[in-house]
C-alpha atoms as a PDB file:
ATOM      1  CA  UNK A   1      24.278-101.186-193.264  1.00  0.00           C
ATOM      2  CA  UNK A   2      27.951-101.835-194.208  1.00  0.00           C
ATOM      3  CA  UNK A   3      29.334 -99.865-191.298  1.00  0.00           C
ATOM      4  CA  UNK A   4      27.711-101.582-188.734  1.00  0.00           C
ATOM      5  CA  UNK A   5      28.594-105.322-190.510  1.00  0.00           C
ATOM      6  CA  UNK A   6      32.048-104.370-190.063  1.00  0.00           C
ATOM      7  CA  UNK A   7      31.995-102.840-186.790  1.00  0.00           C
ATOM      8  CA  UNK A   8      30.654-106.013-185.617  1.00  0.00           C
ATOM      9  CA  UNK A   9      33.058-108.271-187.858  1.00  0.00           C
ATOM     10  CA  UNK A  10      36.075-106.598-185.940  1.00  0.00           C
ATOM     11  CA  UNK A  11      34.355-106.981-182.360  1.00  0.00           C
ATOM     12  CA  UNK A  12      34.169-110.702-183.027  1.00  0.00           C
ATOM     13  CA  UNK A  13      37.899-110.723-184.180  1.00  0.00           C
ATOM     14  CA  UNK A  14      38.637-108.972-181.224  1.00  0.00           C
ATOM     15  CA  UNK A  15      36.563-111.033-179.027  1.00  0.00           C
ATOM     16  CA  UNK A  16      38.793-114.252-180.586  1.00  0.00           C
ATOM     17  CA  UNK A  17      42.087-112.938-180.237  1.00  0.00           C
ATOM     18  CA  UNK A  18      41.470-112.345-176.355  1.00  0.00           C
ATOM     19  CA  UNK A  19      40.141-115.790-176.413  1.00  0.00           C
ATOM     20  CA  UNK A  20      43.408-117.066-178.355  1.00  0.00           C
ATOM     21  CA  UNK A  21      45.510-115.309-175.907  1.00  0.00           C
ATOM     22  CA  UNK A  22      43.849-116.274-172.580  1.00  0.00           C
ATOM     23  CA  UNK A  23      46.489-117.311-169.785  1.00  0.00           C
ATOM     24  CA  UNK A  24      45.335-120.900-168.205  1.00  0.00           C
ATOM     25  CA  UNK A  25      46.995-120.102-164.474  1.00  0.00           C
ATOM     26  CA  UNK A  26      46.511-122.504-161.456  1.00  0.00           C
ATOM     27  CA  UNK A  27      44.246-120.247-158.885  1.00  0.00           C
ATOM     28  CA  UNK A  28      45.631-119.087-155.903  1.00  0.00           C
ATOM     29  CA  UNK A  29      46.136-121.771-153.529  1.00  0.00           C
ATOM     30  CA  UNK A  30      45.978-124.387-155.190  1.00  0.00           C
ATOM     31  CA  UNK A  31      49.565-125.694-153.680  1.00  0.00           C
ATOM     32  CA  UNK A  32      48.874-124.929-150.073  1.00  0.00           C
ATOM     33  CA  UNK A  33      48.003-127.927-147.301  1.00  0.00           C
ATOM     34  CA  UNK A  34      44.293-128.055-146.805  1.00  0.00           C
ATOM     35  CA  UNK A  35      44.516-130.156-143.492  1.00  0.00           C
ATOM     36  CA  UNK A  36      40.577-130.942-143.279  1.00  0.00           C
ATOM     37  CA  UNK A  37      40.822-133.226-146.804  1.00  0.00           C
ATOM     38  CA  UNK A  38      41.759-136.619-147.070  1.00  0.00           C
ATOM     39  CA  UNK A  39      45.272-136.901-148.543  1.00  0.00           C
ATOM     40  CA  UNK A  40      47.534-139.312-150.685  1.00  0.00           C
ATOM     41  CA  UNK A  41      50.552-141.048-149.214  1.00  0.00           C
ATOM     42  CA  UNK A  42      54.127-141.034-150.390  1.00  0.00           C
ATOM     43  CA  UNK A  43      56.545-143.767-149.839  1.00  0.00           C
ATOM     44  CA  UNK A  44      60.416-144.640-151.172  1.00  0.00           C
ATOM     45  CA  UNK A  45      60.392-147.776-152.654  1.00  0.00           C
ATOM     46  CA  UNK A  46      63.199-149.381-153.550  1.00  0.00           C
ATOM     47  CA  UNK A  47      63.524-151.340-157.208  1.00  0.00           C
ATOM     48  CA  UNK A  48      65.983-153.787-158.859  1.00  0.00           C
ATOM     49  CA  UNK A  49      67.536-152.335-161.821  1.00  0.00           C
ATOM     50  CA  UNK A  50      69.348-154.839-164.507  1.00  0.00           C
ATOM     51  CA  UNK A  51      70.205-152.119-166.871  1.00  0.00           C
ATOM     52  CA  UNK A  52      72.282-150.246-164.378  1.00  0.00           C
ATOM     53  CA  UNK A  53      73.149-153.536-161.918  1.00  0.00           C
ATOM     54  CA  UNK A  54      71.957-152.412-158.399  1.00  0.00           C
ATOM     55  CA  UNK A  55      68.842-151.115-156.510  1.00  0.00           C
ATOM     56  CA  UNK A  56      67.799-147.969-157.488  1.00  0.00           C
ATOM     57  CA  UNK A  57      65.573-145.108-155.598  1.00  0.00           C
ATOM     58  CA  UNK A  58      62.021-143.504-156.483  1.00  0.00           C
ATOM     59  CA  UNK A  59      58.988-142.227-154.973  1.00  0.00           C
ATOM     60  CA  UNK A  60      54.940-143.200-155.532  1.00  0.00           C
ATOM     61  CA  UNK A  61      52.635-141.248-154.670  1.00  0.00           C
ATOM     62  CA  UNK A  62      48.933-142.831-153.623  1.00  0.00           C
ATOM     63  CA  UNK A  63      45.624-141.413-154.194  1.00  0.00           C
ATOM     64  CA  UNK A  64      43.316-140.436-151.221  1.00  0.00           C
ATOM     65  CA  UNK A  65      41.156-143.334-150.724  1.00  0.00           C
ATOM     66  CA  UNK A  66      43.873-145.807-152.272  1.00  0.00           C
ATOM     67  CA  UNK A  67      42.933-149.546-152.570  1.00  0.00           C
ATOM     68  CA  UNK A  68      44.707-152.540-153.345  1.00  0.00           C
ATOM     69  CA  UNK A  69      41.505-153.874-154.884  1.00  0.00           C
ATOM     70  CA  UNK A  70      41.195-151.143-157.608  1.00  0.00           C
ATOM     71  CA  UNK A  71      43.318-150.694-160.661  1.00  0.00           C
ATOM     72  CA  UNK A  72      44.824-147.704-161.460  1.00  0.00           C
ATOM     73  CA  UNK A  73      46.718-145.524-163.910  1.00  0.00           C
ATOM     74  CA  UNK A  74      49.946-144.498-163.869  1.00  0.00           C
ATOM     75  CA  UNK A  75      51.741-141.118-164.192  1.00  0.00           C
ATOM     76  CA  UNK A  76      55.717-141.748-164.611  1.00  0.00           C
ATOM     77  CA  UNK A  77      56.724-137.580-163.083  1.00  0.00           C
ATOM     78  CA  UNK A  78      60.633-137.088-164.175  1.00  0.00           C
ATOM     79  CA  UNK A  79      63.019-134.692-162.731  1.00  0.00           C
ATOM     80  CA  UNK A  80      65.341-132.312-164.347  1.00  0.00           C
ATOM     81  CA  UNK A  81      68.892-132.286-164.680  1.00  0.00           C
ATOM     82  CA  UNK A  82      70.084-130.734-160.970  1.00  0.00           C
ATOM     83  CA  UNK A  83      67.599-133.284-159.632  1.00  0.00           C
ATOM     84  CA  UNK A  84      66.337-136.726-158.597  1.00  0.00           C
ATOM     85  CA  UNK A  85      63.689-138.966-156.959  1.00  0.00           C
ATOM     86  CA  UNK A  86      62.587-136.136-154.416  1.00  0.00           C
ATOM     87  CA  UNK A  87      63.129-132.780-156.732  1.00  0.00           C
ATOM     88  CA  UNK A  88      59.277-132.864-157.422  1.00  0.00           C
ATOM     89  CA  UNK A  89      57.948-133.088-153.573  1.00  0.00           C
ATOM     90  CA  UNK A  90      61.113-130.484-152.860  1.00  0.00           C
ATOM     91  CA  UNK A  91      59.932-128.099-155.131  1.00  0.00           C
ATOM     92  CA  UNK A  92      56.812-128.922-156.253  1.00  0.00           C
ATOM     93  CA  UNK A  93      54.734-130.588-154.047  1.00  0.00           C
ATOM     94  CA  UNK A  94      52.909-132.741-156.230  1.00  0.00           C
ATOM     95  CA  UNK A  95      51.194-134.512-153.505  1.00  0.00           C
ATOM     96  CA  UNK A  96      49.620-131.074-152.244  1.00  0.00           C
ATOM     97  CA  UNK A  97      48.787-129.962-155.848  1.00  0.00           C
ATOM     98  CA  UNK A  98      47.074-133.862-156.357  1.00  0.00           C
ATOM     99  CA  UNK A  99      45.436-134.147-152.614  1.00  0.00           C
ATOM    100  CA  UNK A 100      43.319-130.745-153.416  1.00  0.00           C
ATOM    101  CA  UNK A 101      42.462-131.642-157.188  1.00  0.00           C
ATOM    102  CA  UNK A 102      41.417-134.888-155.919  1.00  0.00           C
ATOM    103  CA  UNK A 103      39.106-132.911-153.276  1.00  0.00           C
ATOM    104  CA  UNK A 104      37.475-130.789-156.060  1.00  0.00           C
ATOM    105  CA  UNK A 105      36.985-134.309-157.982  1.00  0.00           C
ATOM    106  CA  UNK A 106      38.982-132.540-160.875  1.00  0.00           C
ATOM    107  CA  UNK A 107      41.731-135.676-161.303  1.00  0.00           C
ATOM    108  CA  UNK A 108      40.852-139.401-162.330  1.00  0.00           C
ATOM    109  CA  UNK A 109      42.296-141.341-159.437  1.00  0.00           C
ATOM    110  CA  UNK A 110      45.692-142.692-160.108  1.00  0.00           C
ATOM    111  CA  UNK A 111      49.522-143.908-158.636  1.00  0.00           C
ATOM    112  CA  UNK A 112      52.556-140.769-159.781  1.00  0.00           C
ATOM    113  CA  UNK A 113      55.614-142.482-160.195  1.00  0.00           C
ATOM    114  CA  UNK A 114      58.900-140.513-159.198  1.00  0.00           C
ATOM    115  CA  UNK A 115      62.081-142.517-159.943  1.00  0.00           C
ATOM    116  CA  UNK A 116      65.323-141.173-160.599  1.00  0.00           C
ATOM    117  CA  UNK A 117      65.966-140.347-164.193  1.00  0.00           C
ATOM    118  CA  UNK A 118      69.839-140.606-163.552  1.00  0.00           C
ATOM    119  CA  UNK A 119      70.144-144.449-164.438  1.00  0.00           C
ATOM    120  CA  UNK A 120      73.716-144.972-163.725  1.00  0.00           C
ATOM    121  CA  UNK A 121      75.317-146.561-159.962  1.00  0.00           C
ATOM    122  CA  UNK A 122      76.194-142.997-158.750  1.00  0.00           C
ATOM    123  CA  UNK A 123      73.119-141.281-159.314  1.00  0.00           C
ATOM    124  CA  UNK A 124      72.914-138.687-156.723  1.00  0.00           C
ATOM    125  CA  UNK A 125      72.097-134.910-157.475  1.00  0.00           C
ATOM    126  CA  UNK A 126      75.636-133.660-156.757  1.00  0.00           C
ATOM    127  CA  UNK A 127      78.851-133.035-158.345  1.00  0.00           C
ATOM    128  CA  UNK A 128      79.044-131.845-162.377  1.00  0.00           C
ATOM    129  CA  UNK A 129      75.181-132.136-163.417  1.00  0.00           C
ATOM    130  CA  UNK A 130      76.669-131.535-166.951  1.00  0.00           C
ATOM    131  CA  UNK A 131      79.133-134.238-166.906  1.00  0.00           C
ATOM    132  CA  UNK A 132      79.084-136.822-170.348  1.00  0.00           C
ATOM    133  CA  UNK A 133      78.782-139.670-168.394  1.00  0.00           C
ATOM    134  CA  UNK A 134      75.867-137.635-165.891  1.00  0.00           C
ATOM    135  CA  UNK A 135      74.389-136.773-169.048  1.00  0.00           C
ATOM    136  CA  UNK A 136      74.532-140.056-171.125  1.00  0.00           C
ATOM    137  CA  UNK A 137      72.573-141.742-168.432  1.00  0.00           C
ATOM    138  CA  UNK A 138      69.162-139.713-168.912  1.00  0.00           C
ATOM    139  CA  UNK A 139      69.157-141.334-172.220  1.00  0.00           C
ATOM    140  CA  UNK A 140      70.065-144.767-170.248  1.00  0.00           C
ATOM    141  CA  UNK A 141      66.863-144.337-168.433  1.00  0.00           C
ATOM    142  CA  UNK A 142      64.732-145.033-171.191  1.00  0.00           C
ATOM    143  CA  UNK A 143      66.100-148.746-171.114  1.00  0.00           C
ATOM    144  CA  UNK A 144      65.712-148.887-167.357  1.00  0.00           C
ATOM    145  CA  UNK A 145      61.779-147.711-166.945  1.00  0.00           C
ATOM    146  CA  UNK A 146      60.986-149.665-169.852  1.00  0.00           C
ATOM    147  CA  UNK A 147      62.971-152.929-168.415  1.00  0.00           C
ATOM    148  CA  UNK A 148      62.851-152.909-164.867  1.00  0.00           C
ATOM    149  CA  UNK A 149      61.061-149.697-163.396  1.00  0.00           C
ATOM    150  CA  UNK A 150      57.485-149.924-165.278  1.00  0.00           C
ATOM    151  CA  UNK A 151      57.428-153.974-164.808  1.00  0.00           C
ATOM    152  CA  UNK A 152      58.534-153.280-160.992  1.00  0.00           C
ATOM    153  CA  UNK A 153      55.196-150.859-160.762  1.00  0.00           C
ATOM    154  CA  UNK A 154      52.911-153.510-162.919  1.00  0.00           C
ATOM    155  CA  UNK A 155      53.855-156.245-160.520  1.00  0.00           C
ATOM    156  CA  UNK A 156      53.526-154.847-157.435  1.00  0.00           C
ATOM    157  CA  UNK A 157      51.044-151.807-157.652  1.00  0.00           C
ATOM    158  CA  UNK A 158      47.146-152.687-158.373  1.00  0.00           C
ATOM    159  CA  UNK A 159      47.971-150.279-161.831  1.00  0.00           C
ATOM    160  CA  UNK A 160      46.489-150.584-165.432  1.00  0.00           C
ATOM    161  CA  UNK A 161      48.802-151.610-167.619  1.00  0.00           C
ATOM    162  CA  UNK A 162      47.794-150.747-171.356  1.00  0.00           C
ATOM    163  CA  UNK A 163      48.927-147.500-173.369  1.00  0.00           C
ATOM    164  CA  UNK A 164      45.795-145.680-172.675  1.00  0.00           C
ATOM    165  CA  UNK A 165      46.729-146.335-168.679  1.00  0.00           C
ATOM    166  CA  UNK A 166      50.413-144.661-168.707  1.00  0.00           C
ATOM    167  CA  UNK A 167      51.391-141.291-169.120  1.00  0.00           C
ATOM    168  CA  UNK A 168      54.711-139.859-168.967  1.00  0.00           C
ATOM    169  CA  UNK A 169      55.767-136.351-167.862  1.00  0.00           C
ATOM    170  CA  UNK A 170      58.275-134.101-166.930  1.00  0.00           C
ATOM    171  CA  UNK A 171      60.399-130.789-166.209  1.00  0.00           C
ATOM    172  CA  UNK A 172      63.478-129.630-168.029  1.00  0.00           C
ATOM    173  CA  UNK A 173      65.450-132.248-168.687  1.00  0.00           C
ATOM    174  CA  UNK A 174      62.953-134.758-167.657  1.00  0.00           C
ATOM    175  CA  UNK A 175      60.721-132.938-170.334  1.00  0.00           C
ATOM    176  CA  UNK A 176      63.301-133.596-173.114  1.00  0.00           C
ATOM    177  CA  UNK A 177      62.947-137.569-171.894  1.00  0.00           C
ATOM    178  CA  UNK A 178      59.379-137.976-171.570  1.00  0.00           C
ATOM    179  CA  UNK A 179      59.131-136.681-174.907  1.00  0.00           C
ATOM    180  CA  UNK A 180      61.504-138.625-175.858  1.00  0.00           C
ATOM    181  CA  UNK A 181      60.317-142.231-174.236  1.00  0.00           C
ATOM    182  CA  UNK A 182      56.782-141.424-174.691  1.00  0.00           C
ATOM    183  CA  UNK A 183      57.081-140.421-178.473  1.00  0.00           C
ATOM    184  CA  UNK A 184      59.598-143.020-179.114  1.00  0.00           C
ATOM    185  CA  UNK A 185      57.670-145.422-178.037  1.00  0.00           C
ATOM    186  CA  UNK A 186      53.867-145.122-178.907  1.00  0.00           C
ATOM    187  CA  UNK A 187      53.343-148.916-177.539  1.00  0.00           C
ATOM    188  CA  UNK A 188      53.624-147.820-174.150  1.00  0.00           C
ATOM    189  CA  UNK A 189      52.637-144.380-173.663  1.00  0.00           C
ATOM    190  CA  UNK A 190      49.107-142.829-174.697  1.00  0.00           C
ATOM    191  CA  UNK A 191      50.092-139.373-172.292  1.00  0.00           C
ATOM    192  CA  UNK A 192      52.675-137.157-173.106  1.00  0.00           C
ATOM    193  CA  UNK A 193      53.691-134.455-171.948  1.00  0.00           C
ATOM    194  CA  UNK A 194      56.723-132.008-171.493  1.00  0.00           C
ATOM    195  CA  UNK A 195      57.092-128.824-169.269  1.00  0.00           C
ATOM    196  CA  UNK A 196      60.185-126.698-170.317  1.00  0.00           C
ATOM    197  CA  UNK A 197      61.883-129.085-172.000  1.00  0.00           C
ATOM    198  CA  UNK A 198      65.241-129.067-172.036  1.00  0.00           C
ATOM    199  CA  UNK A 199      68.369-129.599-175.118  1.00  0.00           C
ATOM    200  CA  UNK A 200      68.355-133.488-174.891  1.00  0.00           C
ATOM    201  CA  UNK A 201      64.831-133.205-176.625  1.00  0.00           C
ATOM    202  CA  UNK A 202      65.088-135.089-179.728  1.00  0.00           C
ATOM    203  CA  UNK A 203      64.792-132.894-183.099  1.00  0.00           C
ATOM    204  CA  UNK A 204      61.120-132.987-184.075  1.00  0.00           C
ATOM    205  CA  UNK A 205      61.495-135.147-187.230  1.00  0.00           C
ATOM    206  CA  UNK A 206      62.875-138.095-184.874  1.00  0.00           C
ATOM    207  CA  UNK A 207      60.365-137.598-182.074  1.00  0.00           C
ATOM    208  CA  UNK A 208      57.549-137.754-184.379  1.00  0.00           C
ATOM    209  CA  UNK A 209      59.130-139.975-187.688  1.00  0.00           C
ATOM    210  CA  UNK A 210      55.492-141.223-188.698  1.00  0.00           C
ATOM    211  CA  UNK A 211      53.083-138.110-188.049  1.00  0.00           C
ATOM    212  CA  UNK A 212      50.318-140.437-188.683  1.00  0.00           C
ATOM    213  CA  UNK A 213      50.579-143.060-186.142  1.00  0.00           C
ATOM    214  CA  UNK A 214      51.616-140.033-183.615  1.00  0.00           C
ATOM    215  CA  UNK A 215      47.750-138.773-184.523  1.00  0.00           C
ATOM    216  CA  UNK A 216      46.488-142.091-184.004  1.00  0.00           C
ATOM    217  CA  UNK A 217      47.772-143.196-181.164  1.00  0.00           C
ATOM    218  CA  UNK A 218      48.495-139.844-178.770  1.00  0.00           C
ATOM    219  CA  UNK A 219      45.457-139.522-176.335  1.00  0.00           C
ATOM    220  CA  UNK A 220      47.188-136.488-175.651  1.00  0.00           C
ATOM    221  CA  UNK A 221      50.485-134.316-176.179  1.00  0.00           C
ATOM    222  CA  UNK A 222      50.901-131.492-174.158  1.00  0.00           C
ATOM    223  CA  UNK A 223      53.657-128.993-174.877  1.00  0.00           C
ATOM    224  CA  UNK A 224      54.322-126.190-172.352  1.00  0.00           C
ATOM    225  CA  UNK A 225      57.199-123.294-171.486  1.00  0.00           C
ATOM    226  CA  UNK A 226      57.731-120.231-169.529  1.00  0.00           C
ATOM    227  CA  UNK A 227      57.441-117.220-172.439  1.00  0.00           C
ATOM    228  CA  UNK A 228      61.033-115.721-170.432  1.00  0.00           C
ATOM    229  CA  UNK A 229      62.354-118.949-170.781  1.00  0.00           C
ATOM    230  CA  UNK A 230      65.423-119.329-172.310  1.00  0.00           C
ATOM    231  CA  UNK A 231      64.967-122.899-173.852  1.00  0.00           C
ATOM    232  CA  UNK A 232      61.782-122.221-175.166  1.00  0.00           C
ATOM    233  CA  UNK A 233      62.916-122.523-178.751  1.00  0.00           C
ATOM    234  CA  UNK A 234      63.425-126.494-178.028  1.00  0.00           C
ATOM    235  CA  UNK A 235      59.311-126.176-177.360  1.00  0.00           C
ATOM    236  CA  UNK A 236      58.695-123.824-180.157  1.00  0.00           C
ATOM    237  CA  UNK A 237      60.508-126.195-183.131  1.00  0.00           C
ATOM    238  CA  UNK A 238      58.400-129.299-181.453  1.00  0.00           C
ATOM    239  CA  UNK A 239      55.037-127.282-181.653  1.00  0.00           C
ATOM    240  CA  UNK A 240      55.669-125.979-185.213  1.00  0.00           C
ATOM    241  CA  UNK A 241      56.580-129.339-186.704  1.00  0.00           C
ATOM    242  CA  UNK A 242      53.548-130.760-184.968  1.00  0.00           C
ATOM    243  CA  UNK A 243      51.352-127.928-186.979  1.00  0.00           C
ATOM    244  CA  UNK A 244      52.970-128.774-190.343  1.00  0.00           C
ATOM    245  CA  UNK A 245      52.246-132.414-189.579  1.00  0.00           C
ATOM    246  CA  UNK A 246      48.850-132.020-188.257  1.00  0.00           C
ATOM    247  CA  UNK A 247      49.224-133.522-185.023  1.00  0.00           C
ATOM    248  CA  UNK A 248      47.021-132.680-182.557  1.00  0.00           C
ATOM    249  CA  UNK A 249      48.540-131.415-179.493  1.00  0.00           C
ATOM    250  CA  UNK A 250      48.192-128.455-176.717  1.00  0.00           C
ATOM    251  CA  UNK A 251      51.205-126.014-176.539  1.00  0.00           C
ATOM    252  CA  UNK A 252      50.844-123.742-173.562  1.00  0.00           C
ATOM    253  CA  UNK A 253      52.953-120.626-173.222  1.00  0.00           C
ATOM    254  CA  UNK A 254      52.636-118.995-169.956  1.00  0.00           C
ATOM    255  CA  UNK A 255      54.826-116.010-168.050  1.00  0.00           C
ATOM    256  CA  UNK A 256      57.177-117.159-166.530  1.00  0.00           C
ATOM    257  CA  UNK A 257      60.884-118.487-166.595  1.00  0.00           C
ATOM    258  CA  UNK A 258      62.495-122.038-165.817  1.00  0.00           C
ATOM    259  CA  UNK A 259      61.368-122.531-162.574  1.00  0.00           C
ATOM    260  CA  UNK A 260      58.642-124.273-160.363  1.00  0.00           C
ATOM    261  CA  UNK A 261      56.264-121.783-160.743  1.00  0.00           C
ATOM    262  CA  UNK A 262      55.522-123.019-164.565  1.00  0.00           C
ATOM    263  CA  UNK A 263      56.380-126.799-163.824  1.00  0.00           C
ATOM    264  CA  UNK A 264      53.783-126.574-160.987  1.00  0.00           C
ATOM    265  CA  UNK A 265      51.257-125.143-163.085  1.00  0.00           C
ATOM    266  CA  UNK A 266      51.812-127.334-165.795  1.00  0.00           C
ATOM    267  CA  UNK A 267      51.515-130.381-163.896  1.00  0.00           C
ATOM    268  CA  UNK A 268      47.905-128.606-162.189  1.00  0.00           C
ATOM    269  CA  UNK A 269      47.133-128.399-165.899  1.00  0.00           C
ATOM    270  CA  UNK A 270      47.926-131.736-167.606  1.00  0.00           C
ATOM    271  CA  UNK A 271      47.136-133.924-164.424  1.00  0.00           C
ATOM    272  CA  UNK A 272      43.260-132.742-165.100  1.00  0.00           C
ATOM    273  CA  UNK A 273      43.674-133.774-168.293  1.00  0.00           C
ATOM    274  CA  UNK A 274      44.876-137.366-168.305  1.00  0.00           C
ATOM    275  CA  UNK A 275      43.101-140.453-168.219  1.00  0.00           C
ATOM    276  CA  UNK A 276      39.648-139.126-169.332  1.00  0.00           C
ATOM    277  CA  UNK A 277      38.436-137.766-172.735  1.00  0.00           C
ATOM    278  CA  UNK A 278      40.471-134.174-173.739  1.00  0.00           C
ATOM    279  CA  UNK A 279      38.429-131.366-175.785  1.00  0.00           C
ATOM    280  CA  UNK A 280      41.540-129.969-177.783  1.00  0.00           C
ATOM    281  CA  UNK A 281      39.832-126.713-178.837  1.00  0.00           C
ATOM    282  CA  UNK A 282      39.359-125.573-174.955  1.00  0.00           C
ATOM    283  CA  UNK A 283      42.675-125.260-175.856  1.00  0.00           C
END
């Protein structure tokens, strides 16, 4: 009787570690145009901005069926360091990816928010990304969506605007600030998420200082890289702290390098997974 015990012990292991190692991949055509469904809008709105002293550029993207007399959440989508306001609908057509979710009644209804996470008078995409200065003002932005973007949206969108409303997410370097903004500041953000983020990610033990009040007031983290990437250890030393600690989260490694084929299929992922009650152990 032993032999077949084991035999079937192993099968099960087996059966797990396929399970474990299972690829969550956007199907095919899920960012193509489907003319015959009813499809968001996108407008470039223009807001004041005290913390950098002029007007300043983003993009918000309504939900098919959009209605001043219904409140929705918010998704605050953040570029990467080459990019601005219109890197997402360049190369990732968010609207597409959102208009055919929204078909398959996969995505709770809700406003995406693309600013500019460049908060300084001169923040087009060109010249010396890497510049200090260029640099120093992703870390400026924090002030400005807290201060004048977010209240901009609150007062003149038909948005929720409690923690469990607002989720923040983003690519590259606009990964390294939503985890960032959203970690650093609990208060405000109950969505989280970071696609390939980039250097400018905090170290883990001053994103998440108090493990505990991470765990009790995430709705949801979501961690996610290309496995060819070549910043992936900046994921990897988030994810393990948040093992140590206990903090639930969902780390998704996929193949692929730092590109829009993993930041598109991150956002496919995590947009189904906002606003609405998450089952971790899918996961």
């Amino acid at each position: 009787m032993k032999q077949p015990v084991i035999l079937f012990a192993l099968l099960v292991l087996c059966r797990c570690a396929v399970a474990q190692e299972t690829i969550k991949q956007a199907p095919a055509g899920f960012d193509a145009i489907q003319a015959s469904i009813p499809h968001g809008k996108i407008d470039s709105v223009m807001y004041p901005s005290k913390t950098v002293g002029n007007d300043r550029r983003m993009l918000i993207y309504t939900p098919p069926g959009y209605s001043k007399k219904k409140k929705y959440p918010v998704l605050y989508l953040l570029h990467g360091i080459g990019g601005d306001e219109k890197e997402w609908l360049n190369g990732g057509s968010p609207q597409v990816i959102l208009d055919n979710l929204y078909k398959d009644k996969k995505v709770e209804p809700m406003i995406v928010v693309m600013p500019n996470g460049r908060a300084m008078k001169d923040d087009r995409a060109g010249g010396n990304v890497f510049e200090p200065a260029r640099v120093e003002a992703f870390a400026t932005f924090e002030k400005d969506l807290l201060n004048d973007l977010i209240p901009f949206v609150e007062k003149n969108y038909p948005v929720l605007t409690d923690r469990e409303h607002r989720a923040i997410a983003g690519l590259s370097m606009g990964g390294g600030q939503s985890l960032n903004f959203g970690l650093g500041n609990l208060d405000k953000f109950a969505w989280v998420g970071g696609f390939s983020s980039a250097p400018n990610t905090k170290a883990p033990e001053v994103l998440i200082p108090d493990p505990a009040a991470a765990k009790a007031q995430l709705k949801l983290l979501w961690i996610s890289c290309g496995d060819k990437d070549d910043l992936i250890r900046f994921s990897e030393r988030t994810h393990d702290y948040l093992v140590q600690h206990q903090v639930p989260h969902i780390y998704h490694i996929e193949p692929g390098v730092h590109d829009f084929k993993v930041w598109k299929n991150g956002l496919y992922l995590f947009s189904q997974l906002i606003f609405k009650p998450v089952d971790l152990s899918a996961w």
